[in-house]
PDB file of N, CA and C in Angstrom:
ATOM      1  N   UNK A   1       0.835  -1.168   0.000  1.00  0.00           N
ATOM      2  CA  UNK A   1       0.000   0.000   0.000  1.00  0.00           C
ATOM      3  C   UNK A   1       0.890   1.246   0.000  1.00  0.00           C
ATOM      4  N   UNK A   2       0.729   2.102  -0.804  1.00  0.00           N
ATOM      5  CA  UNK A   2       1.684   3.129  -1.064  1.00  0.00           C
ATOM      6  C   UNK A   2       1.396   4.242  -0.110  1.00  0.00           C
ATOM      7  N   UNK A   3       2.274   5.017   0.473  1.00  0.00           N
ATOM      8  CA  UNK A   3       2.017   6.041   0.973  1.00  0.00           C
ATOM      9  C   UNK A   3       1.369   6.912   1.107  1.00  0.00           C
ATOM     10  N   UNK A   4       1.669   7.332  -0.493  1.00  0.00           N
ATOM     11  CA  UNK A   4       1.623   8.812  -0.958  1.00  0.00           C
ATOM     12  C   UNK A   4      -0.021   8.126  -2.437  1.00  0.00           C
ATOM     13  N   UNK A   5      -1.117   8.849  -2.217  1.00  0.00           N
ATOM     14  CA  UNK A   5      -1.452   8.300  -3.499  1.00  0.00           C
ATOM     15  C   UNK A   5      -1.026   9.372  -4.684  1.00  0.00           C
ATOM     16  N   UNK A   6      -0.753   9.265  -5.807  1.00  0.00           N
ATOM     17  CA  UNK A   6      -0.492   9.908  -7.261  1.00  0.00           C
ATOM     18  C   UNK A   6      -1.980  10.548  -7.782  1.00  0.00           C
ATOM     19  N   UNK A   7      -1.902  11.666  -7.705  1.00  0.00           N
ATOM     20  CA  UNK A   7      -2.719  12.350  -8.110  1.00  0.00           C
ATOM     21  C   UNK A   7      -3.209  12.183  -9.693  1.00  0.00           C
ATOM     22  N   UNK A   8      -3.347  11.855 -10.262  1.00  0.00           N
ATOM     23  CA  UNK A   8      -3.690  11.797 -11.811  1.00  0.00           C
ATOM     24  C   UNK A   8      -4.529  12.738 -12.589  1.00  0.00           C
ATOM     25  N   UNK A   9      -5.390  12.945 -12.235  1.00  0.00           N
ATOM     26  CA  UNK A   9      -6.279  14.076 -12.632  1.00  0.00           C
ATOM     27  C   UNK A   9      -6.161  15.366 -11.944  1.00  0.00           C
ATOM     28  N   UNK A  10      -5.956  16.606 -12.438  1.00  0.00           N
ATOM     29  CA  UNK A  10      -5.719  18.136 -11.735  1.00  0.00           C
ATOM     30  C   UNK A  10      -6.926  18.512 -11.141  1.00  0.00           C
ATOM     31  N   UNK A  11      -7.444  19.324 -10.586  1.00  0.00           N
ATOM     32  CA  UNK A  11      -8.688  20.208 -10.679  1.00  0.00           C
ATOM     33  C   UNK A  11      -8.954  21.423 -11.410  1.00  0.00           C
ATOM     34  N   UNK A  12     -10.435  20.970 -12.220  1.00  0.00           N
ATOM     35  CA  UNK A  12     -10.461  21.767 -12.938  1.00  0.00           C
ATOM     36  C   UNK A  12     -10.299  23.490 -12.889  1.00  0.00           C
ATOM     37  N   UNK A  13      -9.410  23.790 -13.664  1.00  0.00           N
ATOM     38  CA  UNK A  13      -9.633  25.243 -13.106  1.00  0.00           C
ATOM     39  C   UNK A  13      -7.859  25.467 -12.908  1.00  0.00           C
ATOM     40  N   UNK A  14      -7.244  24.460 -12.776  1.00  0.00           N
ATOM     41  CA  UNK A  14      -6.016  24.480 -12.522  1.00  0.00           C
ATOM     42  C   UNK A  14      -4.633  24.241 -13.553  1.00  0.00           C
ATOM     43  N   UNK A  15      -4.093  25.756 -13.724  1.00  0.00           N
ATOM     44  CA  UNK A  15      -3.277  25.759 -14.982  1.00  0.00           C
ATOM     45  C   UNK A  15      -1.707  25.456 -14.594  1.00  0.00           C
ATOM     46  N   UNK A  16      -1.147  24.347 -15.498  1.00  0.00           N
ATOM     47  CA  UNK A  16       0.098  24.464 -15.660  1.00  0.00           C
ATOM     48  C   UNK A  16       0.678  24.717 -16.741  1.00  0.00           C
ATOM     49  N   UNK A  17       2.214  24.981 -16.377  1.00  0.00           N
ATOM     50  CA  UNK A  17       3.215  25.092 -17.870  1.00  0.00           C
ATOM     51  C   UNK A  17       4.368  24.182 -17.494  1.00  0.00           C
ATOM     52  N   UNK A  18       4.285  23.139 -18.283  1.00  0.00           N
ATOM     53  CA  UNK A  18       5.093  22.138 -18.316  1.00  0.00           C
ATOM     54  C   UNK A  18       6.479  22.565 -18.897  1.00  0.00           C
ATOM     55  N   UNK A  19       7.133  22.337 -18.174  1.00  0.00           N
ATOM     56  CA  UNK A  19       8.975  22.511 -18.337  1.00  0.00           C
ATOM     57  C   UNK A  19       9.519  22.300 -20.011  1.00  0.00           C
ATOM     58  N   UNK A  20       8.975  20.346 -19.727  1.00  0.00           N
ATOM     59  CA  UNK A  20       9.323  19.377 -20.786  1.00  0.00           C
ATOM     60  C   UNK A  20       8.756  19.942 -22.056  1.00  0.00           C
ATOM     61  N   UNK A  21       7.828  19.907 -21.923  1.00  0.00           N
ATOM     62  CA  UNK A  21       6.776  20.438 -23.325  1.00  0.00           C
ATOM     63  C   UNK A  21       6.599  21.493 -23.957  1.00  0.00           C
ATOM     64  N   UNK A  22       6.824  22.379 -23.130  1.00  0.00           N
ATOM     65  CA  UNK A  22       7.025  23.963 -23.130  1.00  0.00           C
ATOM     66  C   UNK A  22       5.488  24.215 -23.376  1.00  0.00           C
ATOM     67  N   UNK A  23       4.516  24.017 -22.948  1.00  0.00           N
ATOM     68  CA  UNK A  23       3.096  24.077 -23.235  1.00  0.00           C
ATOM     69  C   UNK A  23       2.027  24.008 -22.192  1.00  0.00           C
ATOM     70  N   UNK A  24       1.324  25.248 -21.954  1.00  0.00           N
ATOM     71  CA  UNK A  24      -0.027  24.901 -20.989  1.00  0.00           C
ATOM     72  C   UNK A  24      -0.534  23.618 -21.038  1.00  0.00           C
ATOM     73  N   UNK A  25      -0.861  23.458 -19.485  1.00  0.00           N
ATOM     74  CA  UNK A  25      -1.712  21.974 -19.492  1.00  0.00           C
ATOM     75  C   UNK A  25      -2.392  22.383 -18.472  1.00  0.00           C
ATOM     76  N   UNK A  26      -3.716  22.119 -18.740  1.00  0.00           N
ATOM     77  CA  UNK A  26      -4.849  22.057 -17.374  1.00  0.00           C
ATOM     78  C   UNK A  26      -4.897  20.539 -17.154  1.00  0.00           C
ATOM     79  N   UNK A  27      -4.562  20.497 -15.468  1.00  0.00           N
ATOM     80  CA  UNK A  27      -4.594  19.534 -14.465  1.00  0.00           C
ATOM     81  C   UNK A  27      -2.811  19.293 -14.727  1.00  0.00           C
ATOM     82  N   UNK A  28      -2.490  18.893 -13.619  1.00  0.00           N
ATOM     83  CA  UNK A  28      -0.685  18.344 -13.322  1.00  0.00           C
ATOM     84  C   UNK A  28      -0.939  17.334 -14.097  1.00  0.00           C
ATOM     85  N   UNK A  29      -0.471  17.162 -15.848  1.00  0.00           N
ATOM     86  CA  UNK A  29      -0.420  15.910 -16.482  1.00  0.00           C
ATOM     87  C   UNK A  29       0.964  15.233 -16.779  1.00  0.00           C
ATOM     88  N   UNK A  30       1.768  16.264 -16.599  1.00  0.00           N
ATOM     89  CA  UNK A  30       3.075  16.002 -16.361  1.00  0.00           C
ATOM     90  C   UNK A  30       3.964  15.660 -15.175  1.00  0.00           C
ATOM     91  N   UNK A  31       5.130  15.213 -14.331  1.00  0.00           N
ATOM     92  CA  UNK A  31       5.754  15.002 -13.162  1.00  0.00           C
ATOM     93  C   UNK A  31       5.917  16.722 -12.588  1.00  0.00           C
ATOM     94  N   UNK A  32       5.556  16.738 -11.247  1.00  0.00           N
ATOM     95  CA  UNK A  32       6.062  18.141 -10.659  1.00  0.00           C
ATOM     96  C   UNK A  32       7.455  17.890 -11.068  1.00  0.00           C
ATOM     97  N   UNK A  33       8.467  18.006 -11.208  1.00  0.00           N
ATOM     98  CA  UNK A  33       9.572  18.428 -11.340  1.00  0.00           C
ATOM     99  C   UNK A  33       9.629  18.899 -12.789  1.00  0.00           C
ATOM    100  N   UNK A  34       8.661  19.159 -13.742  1.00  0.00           N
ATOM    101  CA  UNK A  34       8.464  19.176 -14.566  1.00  0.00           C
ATOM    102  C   UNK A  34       7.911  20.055 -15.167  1.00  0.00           C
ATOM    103  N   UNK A  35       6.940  20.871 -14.107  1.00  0.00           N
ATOM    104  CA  UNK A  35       5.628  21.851 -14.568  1.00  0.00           C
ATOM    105  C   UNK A  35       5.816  23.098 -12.903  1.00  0.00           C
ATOM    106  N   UNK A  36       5.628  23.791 -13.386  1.00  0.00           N
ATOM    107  CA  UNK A  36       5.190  25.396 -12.691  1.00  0.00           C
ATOM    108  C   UNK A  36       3.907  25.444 -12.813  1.00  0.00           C
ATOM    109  N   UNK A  37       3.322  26.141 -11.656  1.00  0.00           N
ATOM    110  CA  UNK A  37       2.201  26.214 -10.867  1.00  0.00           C
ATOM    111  C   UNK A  37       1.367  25.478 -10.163  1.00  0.00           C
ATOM    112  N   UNK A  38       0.373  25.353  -9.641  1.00  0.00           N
ATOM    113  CA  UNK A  38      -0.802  25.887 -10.680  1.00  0.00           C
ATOM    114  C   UNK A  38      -1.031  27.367 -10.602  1.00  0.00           C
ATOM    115  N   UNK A  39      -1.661  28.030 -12.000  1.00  0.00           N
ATOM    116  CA  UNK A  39      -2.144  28.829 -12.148  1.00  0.00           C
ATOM    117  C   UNK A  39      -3.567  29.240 -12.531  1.00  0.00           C
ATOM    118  N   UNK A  40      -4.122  30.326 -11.682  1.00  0.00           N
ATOM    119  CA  UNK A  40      -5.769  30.516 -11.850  1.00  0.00           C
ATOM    120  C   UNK A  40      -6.080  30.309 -13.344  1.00  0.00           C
ATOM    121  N   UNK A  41      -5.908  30.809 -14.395  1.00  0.00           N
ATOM    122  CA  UNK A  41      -6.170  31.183 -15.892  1.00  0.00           C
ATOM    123  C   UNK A  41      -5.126  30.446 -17.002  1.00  0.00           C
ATOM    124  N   UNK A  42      -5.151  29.827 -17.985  1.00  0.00           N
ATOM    125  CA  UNK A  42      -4.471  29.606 -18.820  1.00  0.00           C
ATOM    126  C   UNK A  42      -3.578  30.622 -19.767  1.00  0.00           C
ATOM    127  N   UNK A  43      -3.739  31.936 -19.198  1.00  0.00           N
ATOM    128  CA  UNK A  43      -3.006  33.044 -19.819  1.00  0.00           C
ATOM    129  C   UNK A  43      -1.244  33.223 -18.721  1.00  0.00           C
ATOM    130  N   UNK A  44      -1.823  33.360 -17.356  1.00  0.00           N
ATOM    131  CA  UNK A  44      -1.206  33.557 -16.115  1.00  0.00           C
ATOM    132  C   UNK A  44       0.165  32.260 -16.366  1.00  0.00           C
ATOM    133  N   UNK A  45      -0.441  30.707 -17.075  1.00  0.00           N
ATOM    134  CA  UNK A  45       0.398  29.916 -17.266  1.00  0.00           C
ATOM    135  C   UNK A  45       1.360  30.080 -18.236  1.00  0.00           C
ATOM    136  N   UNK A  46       0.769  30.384 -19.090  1.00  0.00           N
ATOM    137  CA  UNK A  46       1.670  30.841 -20.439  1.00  0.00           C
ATOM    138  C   UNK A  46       2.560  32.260 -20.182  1.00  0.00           C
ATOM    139  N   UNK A  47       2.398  32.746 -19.227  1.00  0.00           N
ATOM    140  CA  UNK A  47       3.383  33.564 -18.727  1.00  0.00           C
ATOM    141  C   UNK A  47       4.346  33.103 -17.793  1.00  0.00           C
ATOM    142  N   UNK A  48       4.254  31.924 -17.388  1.00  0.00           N
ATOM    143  CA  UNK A  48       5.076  31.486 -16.022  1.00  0.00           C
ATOM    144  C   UNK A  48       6.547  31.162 -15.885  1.00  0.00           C
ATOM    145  N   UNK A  49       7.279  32.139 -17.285  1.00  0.00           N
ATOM    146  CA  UNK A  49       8.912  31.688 -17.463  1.00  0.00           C
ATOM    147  C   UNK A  49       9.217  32.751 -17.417  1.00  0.00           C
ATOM    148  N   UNK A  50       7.796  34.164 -18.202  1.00  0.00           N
ATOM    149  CA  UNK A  50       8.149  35.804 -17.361  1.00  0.00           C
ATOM    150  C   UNK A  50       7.994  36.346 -16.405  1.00  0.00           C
ATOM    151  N   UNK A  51       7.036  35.301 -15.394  1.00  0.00           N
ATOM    152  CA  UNK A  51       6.593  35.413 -14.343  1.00  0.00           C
ATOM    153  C   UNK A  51       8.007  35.336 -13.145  1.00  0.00           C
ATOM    154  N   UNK A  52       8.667  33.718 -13.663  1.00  0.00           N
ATOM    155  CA  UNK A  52      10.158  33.467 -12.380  1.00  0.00           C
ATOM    156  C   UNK A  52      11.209  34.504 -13.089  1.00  0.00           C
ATOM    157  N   UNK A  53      10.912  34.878 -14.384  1.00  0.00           N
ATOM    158  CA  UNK A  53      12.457  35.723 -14.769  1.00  0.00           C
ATOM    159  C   UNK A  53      12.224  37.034 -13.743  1.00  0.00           C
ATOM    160  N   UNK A  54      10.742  37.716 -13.564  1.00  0.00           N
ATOM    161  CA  UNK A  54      10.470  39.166 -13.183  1.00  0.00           C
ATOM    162  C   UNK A  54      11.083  38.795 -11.508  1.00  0.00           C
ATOM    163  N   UNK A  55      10.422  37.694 -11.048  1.00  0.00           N
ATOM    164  CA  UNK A  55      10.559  37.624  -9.560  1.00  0.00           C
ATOM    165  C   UNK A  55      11.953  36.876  -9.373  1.00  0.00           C
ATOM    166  N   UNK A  56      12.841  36.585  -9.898  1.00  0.00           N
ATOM    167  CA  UNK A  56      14.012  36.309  -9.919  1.00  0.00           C
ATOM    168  C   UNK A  56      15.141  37.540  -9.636  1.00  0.00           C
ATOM    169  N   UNK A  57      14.695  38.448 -11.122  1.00  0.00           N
ATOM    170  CA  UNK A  57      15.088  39.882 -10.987  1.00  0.00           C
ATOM    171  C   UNK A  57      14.934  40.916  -9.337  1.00  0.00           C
ATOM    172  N   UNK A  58      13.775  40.854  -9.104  1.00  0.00           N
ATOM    173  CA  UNK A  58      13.258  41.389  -7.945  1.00  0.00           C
ATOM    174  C   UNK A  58      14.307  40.993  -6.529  1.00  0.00           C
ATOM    175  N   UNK A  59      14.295  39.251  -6.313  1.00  0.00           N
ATOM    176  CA  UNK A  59      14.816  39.071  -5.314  1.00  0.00           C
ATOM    177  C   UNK A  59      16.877  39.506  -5.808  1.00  0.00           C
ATOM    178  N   UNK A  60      17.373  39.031  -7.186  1.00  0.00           N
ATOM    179  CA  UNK A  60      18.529  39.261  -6.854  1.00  0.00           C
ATOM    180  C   UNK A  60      18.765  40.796  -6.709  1.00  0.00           C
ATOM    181  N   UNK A  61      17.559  41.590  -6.553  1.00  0.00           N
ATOM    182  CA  UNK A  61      18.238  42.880  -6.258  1.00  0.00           C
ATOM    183  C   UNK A  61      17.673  43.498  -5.366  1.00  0.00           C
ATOM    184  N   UNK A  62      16.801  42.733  -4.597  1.00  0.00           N
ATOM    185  CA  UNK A  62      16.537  43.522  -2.904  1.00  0.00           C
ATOM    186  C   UNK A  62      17.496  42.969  -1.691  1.00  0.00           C
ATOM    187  N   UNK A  63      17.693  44.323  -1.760  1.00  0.00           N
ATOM    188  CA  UNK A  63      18.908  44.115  -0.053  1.00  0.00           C
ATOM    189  C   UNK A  63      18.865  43.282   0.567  1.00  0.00           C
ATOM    190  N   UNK A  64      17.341  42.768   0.921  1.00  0.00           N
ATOM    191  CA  UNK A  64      16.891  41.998   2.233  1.00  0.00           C
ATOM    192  C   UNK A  64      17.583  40.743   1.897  1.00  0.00           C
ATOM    193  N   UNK A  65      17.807  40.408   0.802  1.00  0.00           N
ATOM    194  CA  UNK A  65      18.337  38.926   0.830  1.00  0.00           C
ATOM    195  C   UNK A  65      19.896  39.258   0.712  1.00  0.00           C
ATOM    196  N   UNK A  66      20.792  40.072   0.488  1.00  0.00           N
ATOM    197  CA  UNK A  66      22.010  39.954   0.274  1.00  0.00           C
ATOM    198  C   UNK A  66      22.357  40.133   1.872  1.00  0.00           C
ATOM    199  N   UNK A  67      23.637  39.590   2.312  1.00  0.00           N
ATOM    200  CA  UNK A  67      24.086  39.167   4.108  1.00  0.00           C
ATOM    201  C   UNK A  67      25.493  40.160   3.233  1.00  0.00           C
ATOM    202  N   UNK A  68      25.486  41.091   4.576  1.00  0.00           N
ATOM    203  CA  UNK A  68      26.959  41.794   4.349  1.00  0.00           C
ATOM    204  C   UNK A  68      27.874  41.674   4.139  1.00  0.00           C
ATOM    205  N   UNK A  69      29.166  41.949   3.455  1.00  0.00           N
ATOM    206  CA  UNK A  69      30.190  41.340   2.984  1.00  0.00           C
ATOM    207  C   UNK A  69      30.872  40.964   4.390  1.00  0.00           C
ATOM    208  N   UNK A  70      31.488  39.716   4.438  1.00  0.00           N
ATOM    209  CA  UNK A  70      32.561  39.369   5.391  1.00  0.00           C
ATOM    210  C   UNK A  70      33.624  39.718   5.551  1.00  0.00           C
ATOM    211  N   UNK A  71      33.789  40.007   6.933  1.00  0.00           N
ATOM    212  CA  UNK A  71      35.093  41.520   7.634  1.00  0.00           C
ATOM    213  C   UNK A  71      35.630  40.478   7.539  1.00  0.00           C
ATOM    214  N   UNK A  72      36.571  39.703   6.710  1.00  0.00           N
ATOM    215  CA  UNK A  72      37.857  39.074   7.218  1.00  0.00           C
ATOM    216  C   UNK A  72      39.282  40.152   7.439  1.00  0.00           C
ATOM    217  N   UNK A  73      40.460  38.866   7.268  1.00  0.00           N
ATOM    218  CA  UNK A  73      41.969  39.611   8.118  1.00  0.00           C
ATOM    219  C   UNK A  73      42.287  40.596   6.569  1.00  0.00           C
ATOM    220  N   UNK A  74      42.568  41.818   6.659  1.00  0.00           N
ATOM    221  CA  UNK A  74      42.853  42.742   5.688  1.00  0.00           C
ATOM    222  C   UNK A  74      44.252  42.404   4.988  1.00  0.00           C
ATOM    223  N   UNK A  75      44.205  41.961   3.960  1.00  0.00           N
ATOM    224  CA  UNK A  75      45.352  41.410   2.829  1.00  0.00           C
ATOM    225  C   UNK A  75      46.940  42.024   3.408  1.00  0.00           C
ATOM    226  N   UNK A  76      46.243  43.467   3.373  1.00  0.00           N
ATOM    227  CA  UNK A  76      48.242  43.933   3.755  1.00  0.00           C
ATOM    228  C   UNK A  76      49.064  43.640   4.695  1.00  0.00           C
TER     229      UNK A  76
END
C-alpha cells in the first residue's frame, strides 16, 4: 500500500506550464519536477517563465536577501 497516493487528474480550473513540453496543461499531467504552478487562468500559465524571470530579478536585487560582505583579516 503506497504512501503517498499519485494524483492523476488536476482540478479543474487548474493551470500548468510544463517545463518538458514547453506548453499549458490544465490539471498536473506532467511530473512536478516538470511543470510550474498551478495557475488561476491559462493566460497567467503561459506567462510562467516571465513570471520566475520578473521575480528572480526582484529578489537578486533587494537588499533583504544579500548578508553583508565578510570583515575578514585585511590582505596587507
Amino acid at each position: 500500500m503506497p504512501l503517498f497516493k499519485r494524483r492523476t487528474a488536476g482540478k479543474p480550473g487548474e493551470w500548468f506550464y510544463c517545463l518538458e513540453h514547453k506548453k499549458v496543461e490544465e490539471g498536473p499531467d506532467c511530473p512536478g519536477k516538470d511543470r510550474m504552478g498551478p495557475y488561476a487562468t491559462p493566460k497567467e500559465a503561459a506567462q510562467a517563465m516571465e513570471t520566475a524571470r520578473d521575480r528572480n530579478a526582484e529578489w537578486e536585487t533587494d537588499p533583504r536577501w544579500h548578508d553583508a560582505p565578510a570583515s575578514g583579516p585585511d590582505p596587507d
